[in-house]
Structures are given as structure tokens and as C-alpha cells.
PDB file of N, CA and C in Angstrom:
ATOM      1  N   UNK A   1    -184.425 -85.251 -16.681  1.00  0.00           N
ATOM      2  CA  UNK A   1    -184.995 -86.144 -15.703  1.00  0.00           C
ATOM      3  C   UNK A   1    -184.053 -86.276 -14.502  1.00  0.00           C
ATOM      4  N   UNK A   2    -182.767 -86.321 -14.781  1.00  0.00           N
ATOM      5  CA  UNK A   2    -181.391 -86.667 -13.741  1.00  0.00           C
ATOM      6  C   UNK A   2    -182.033 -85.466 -12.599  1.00  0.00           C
ATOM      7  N   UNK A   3    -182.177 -84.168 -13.306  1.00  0.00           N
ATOM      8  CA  UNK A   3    -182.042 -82.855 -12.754  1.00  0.00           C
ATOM      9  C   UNK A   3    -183.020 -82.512 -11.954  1.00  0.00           C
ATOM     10  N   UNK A   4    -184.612 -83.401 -12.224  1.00  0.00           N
ATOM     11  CA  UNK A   4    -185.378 -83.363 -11.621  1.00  0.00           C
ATOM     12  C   UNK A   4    -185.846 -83.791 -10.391  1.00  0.00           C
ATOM     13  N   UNK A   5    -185.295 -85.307 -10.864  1.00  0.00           N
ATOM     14  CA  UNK A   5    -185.176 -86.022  -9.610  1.00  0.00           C
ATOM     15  C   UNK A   5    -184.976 -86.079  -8.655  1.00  0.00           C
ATOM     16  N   UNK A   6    -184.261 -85.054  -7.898  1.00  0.00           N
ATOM     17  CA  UNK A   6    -183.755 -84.874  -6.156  1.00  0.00           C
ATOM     18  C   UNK A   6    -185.497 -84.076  -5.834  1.00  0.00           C
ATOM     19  N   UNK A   7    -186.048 -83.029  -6.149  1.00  0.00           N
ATOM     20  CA  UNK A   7    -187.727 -82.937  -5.855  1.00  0.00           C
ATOM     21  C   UNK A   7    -188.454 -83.754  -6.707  1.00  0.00           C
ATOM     22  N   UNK A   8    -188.612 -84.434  -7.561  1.00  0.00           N
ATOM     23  CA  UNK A   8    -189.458 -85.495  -7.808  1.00  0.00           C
ATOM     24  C   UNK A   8    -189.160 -86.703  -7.638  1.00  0.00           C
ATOM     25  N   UNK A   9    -188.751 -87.371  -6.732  1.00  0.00           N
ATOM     26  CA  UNK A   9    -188.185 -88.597  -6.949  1.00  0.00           C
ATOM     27  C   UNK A   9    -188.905 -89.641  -6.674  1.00  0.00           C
ATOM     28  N   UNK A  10    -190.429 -89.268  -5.678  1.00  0.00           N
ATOM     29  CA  UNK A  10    -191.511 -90.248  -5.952  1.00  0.00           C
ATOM     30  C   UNK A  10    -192.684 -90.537  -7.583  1.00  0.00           C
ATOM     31  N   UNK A  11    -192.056 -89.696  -7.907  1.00  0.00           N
ATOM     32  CA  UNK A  11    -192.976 -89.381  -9.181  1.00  0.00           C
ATOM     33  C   UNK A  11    -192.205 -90.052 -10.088  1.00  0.00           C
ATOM     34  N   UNK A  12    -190.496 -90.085 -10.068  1.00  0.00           N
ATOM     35  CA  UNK A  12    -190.327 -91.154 -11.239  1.00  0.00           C
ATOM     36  C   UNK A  12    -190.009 -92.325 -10.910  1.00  0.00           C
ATOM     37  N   UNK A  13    -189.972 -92.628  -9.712  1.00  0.00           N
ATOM     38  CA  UNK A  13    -189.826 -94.027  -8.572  1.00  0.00           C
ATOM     39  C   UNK A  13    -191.580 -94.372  -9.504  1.00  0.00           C
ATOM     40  N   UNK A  14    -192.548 -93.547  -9.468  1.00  0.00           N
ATOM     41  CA  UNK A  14    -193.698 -94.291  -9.987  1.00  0.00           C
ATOM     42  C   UNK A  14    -193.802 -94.731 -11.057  1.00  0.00           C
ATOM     43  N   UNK A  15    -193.018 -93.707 -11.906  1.00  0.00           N
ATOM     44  CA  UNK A  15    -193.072 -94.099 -13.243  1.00  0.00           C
ATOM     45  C   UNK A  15    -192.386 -95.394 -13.424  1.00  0.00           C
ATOM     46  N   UNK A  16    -191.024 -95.324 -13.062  1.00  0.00           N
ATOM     47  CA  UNK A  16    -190.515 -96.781 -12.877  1.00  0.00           C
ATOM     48  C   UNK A  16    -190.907 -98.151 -13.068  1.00  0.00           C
ATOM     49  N   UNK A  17    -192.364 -98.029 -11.314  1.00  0.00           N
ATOM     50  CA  UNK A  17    -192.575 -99.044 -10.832  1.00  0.00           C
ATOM     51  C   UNK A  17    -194.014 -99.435 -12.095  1.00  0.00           C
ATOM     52  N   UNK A  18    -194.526 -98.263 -12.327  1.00  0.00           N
ATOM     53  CA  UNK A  18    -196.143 -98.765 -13.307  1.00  0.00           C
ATOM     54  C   UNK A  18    -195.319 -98.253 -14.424  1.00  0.00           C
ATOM     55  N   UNK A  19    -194.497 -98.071 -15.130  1.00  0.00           N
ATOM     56  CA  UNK A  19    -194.438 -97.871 -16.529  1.00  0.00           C
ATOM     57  C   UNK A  19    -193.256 -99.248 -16.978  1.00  0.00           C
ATOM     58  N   UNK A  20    -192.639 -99.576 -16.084  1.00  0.00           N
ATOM     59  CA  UNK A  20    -191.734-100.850 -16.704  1.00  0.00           C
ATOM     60  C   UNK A  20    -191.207-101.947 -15.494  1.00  0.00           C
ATOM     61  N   UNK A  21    -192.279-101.335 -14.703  1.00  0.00           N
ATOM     62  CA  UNK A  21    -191.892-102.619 -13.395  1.00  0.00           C
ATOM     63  C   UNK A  21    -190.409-102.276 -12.424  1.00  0.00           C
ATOM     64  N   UNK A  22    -190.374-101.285 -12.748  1.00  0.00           N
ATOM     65  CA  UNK A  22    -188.580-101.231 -11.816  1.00  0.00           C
ATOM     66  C   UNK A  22    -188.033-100.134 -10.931  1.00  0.00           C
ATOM     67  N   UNK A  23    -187.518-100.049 -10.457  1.00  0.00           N
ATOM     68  CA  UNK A  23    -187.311 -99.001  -9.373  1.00  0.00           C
ATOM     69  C   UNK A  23    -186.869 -98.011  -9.625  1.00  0.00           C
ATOM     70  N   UNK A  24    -185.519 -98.071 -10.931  1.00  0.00           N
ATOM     71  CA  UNK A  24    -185.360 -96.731 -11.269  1.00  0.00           C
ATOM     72  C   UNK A  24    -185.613 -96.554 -12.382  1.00  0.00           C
ATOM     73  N   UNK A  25    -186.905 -95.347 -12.244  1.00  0.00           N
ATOM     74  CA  UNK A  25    -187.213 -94.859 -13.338  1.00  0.00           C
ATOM     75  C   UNK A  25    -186.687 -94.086 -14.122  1.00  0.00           C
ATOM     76  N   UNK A  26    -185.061 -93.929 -13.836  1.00  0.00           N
ATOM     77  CA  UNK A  26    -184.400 -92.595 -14.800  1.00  0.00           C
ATOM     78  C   UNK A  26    -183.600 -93.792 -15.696  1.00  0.00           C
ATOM     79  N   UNK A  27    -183.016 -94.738 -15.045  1.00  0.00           N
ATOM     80  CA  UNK A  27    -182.359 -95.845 -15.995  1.00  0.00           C
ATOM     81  C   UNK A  27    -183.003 -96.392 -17.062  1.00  0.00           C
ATOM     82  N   UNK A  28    -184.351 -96.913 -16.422  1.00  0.00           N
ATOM     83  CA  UNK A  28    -185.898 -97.715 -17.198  1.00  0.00           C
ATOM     84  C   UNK A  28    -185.767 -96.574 -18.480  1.00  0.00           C
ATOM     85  N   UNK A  29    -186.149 -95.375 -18.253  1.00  0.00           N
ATOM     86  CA  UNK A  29    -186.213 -94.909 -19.532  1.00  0.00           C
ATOM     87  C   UNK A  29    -185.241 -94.668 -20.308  1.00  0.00           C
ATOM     88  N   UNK A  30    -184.123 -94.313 -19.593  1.00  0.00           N
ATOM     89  CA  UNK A  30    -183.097 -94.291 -21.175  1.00  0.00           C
ATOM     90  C   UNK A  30    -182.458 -95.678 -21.194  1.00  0.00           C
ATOM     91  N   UNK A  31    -182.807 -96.516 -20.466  1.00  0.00           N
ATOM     92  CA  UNK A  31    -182.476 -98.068 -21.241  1.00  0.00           C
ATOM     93  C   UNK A  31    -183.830 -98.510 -22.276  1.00  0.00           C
ATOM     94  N   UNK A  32    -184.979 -97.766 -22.288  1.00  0.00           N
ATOM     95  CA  UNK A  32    -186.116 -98.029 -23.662  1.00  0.00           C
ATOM     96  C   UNK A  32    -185.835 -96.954 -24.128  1.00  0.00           C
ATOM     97  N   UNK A  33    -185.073 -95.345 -24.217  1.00  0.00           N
ATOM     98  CA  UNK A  33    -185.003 -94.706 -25.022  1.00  0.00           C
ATOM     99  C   UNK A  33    -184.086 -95.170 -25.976  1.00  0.00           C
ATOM    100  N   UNK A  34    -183.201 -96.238 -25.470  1.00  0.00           N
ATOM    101  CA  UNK A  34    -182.062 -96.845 -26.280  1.00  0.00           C
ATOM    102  C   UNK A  34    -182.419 -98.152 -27.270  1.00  0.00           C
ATOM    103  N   UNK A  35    -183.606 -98.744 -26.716  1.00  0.00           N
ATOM    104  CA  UNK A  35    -184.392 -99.637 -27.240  1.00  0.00           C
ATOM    105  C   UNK A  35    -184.862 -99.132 -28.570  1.00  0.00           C
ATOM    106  N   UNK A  36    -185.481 -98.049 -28.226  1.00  0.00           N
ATOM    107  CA  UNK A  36    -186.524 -97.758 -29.442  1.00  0.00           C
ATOM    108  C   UNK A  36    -185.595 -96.944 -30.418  1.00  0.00           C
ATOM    109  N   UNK A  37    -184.113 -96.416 -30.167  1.00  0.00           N
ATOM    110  CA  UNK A  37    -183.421 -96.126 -30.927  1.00  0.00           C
ATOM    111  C   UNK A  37    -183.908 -94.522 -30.788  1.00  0.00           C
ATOM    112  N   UNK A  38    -184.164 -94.077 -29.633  1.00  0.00           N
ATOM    113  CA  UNK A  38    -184.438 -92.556 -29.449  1.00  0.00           C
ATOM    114  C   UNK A  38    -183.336 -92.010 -28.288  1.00  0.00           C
ATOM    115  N   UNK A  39    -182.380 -92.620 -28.365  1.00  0.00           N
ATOM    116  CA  UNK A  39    -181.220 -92.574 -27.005  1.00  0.00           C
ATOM    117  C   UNK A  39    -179.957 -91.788 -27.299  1.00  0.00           C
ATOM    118  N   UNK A  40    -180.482 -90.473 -27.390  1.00  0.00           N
ATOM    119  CA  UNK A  40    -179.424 -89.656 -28.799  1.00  0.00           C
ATOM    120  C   UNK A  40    -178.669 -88.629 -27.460  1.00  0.00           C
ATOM    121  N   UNK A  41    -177.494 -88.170 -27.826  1.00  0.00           N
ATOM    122  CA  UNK A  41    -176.933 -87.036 -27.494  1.00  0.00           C
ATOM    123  C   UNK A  41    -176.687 -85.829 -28.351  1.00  0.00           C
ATOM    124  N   UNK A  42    -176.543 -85.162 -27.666  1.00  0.00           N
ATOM    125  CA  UNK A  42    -176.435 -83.625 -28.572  1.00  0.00           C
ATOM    126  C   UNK A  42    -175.335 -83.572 -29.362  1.00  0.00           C
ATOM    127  N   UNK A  43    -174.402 -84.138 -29.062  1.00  0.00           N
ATOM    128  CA  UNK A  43    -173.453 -84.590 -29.942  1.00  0.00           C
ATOM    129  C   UNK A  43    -173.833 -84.730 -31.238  1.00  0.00           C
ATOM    130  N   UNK A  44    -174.945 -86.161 -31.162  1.00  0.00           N
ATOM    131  CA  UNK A  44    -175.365 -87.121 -32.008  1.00  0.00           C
ATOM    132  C   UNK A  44    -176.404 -86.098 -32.969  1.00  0.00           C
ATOM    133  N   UNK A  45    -176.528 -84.966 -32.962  1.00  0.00           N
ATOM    134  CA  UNK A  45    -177.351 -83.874 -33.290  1.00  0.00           C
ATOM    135  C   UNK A  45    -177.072 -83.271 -34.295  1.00  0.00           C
ATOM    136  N   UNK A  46    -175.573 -83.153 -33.605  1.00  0.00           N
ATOM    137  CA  UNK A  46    -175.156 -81.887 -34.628  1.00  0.00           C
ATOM    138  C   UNK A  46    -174.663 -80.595 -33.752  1.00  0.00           C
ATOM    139  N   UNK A  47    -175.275 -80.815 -32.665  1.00  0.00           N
ATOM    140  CA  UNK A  47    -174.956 -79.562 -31.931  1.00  0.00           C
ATOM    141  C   UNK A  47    -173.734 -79.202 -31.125  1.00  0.00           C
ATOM    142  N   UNK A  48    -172.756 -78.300 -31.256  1.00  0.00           N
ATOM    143  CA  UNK A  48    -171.737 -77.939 -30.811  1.00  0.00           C
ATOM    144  C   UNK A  48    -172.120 -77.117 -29.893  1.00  0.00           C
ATOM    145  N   UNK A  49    -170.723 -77.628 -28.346  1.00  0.00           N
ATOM    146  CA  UNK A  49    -171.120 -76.721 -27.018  1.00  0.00           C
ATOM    147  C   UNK A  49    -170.813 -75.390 -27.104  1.00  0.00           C
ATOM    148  N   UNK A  50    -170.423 -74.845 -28.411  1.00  0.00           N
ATOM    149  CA  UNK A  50    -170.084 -73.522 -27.801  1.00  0.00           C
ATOM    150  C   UNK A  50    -171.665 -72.513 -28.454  1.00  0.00           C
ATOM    151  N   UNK A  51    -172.237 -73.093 -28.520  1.00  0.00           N
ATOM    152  CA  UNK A  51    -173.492 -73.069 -28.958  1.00  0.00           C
ATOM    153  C   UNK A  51    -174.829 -73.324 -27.417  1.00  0.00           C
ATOM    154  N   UNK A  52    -174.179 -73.971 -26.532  1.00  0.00           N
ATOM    155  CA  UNK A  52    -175.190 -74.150 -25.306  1.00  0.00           C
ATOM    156  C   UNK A  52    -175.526 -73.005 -24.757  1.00  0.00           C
ATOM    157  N   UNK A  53    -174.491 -72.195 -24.405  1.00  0.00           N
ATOM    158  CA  UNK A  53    -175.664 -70.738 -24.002  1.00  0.00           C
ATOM    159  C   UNK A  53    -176.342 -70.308 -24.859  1.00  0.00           C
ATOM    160  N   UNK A  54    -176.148 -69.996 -25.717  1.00  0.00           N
ATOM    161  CA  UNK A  54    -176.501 -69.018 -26.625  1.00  0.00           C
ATOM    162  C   UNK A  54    -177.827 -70.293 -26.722  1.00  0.00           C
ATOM    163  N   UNK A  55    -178.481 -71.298 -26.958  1.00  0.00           N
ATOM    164  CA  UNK A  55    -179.290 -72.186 -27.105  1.00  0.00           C
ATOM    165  C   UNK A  55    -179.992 -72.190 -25.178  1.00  0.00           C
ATOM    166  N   UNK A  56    -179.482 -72.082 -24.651  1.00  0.00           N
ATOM    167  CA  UNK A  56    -179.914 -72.041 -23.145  1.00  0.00           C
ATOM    168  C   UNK A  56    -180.493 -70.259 -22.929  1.00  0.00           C
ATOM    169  N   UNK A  57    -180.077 -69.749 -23.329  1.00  0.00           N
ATOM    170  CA  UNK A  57    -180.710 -68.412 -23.282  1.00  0.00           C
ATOM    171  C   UNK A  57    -181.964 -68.005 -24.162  1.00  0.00           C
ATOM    172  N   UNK A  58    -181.964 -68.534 -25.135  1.00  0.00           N
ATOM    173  CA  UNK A  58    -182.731 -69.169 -25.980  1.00  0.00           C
ATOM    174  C   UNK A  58    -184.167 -69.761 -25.352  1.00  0.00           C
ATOM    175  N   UNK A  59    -184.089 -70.637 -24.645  1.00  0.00           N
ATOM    176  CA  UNK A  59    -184.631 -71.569 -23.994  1.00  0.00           C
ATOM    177  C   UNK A  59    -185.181 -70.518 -22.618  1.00  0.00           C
ATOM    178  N   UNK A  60    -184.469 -70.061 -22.040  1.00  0.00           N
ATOM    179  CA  UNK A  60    -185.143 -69.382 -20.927  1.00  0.00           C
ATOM    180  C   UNK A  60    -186.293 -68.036 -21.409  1.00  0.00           C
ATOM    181  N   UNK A  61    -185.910 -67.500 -22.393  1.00  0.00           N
ATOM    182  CA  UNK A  61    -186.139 -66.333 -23.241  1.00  0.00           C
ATOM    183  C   UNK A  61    -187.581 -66.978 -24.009  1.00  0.00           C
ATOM    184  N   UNK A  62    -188.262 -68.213 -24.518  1.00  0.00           N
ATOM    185  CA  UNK A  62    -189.255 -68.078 -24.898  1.00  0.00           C
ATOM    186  C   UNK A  62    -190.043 -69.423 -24.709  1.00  0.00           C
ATOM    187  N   UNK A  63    -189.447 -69.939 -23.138  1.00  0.00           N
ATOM    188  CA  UNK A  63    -190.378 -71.201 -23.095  1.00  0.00           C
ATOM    189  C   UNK A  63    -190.918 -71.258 -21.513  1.00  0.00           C
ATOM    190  N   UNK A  64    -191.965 -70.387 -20.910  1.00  0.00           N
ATOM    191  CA  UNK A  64    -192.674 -70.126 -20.121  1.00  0.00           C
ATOM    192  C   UNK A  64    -192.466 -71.286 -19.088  1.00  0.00           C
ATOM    193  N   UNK A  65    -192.447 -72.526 -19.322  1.00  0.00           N
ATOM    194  CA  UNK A  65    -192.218 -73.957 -18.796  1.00  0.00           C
ATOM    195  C   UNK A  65    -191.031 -73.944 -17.774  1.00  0.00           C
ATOM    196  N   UNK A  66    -190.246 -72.583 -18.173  1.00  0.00           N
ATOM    197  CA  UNK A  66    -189.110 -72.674 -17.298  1.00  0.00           C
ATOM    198  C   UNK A  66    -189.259 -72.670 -16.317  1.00  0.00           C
ATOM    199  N   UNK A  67    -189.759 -71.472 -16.086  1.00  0.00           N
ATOM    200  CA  UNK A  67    -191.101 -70.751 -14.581  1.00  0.00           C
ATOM    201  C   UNK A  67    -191.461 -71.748 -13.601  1.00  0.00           C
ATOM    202  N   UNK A  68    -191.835 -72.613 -14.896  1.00  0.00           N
ATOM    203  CA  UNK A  68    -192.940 -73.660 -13.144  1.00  0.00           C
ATOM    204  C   UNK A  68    -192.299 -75.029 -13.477  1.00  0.00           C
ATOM    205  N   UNK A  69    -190.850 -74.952 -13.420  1.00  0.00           N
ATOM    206  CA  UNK A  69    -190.021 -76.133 -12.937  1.00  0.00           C
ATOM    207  C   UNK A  69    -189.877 -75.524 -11.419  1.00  0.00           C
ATOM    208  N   UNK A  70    -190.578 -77.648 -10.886  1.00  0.00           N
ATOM    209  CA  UNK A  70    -189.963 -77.321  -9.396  1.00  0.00           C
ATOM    210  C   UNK A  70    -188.367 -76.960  -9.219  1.00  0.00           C
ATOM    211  N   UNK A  71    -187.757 -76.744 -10.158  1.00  0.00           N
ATOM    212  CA  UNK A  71    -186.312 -76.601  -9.302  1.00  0.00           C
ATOM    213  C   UNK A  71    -186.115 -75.076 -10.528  1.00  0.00           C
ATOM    214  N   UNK A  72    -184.714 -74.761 -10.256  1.00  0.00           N
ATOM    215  CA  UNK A  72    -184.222 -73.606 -10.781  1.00  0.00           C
ATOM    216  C   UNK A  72    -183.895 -73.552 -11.957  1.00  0.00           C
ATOM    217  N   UNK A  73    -184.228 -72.920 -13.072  1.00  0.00           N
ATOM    218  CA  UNK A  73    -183.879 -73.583 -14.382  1.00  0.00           C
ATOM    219  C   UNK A  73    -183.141 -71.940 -14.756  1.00  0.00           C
ATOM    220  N   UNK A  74    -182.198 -71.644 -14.758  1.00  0.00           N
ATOM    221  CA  UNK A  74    -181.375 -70.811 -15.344  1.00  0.00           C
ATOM    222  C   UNK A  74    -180.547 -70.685 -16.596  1.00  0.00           C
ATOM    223  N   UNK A  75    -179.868 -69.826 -17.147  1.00  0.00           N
ATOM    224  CA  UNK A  75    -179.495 -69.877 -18.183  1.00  0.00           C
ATOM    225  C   UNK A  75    -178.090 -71.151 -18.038  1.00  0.00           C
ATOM    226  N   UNK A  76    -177.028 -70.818 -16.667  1.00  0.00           N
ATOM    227  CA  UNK A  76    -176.406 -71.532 -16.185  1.00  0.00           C
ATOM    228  C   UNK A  76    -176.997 -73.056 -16.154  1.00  0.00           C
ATOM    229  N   UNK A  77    -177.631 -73.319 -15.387  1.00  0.00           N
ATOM    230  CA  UNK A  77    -177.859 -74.642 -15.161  1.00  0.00           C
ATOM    231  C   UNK A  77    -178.227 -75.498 -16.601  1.00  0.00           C
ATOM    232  N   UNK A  78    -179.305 -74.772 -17.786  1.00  0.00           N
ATOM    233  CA  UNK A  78    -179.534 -75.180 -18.798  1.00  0.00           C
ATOM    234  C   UNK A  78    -178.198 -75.723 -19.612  1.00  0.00           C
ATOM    235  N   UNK A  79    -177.254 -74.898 -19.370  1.00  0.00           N
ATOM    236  CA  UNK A  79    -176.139 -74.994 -20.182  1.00  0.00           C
ATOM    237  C   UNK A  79    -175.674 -76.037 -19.739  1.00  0.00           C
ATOM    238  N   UNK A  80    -175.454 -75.924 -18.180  1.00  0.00           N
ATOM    239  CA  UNK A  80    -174.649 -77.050 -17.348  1.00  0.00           C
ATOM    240  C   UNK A  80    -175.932 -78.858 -17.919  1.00  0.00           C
ATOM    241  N   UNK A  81    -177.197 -78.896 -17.977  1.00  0.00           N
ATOM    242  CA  UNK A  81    -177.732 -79.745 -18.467  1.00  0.00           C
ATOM    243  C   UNK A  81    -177.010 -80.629 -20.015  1.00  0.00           C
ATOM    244  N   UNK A  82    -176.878 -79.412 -20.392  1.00  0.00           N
ATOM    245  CA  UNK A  82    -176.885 -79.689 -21.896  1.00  0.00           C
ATOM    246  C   UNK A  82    -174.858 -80.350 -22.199  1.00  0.00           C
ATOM    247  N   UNK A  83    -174.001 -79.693 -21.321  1.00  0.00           N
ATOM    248  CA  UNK A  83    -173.225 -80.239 -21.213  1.00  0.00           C
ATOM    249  C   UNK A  83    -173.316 -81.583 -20.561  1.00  0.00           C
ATOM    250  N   UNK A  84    -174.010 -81.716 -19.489  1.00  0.00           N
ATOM    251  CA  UNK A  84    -174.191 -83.383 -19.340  1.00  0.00           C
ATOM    252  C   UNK A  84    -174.920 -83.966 -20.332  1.00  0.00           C
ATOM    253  N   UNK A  85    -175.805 -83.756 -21.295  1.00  0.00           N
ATOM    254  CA  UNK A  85    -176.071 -84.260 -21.798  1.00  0.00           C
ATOM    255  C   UNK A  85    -175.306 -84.193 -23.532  1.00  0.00           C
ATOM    256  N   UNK A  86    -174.312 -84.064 -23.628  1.00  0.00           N
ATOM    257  CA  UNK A  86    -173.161 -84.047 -24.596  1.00  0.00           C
ATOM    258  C   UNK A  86    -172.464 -85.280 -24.685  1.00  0.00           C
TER     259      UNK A  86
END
């Protein structure tokens, strides 16, 4: 969502404002992903980084979805995701 946000940022400004009343919609949700006890890191998984490419290549290699992200979804950047999200 972080990653998305610089081209969608009216779209989760909406979600925000009609899904929990608030302006930012990237906080709103992982302050209820933390609520509902779904507020996990990859850490919290099991998953070790030396494992992110090889899981990011993975990911580019059989999930079509990559394609029609408005922004660039590479093997790099996936990895670089997944380390922020560690």
C-alpha cells in the first residue's frame, strides 16, 4: 500500500475517508490490521531475508498482477518491499 500510494493516493485518501472516517488511509489500515490481530511481519512468518529474491522472483515469474500494477513491480523492488516489510 506504502508503494502504491505516490499514483494512487486519491484512491486510498478514499478509502480512508469512507472506510474509517480518516485521512490516512495507509495508517487507518494497519492501525485495524493491528486491531483485528492481522498486523504481522515477515519476520513474524517465519520468513528469512535471504529468501526475498528468490520469493520475489517467484512472485514476478507466476503472478500476472504484476503487469498491471500502476507502478513498476520488479524483482528488485519486490525484494526492496519485502525488506520494508521485515
Amino acid at each position: 500500500m506504502k508503494y502504491t500510494f505516490p499514483v494512487k493516493t486519491e484512491r486510498v485518501h478514499s478509502l480512508g475517508k469512507n472506510v474509517f472516517g480518516e485521512e490516512d488511509g495507509v495508517a487507518a489500515t494497519e492501525r485495524w490490521l493491528e486491531k483485528v490481530g492481522m498486523k504481522l511481519r515477515l519476520r513474524d512468518l517465519g520468513i528469512k531475508p535471504e529468501l526475498f529474491e528468490e520469493i520475489a522472483a517467484c512472485c514476478i515469474r507466476t503472478d500476472a498482477r504484476t503487469k498491471a500494477h500502476p507502478r513498476l513491480l520488479d524483482v528488485d523492488t519486490i525484494k526492496q518491499i519485502y525488506q520494508d516489510s521485515y
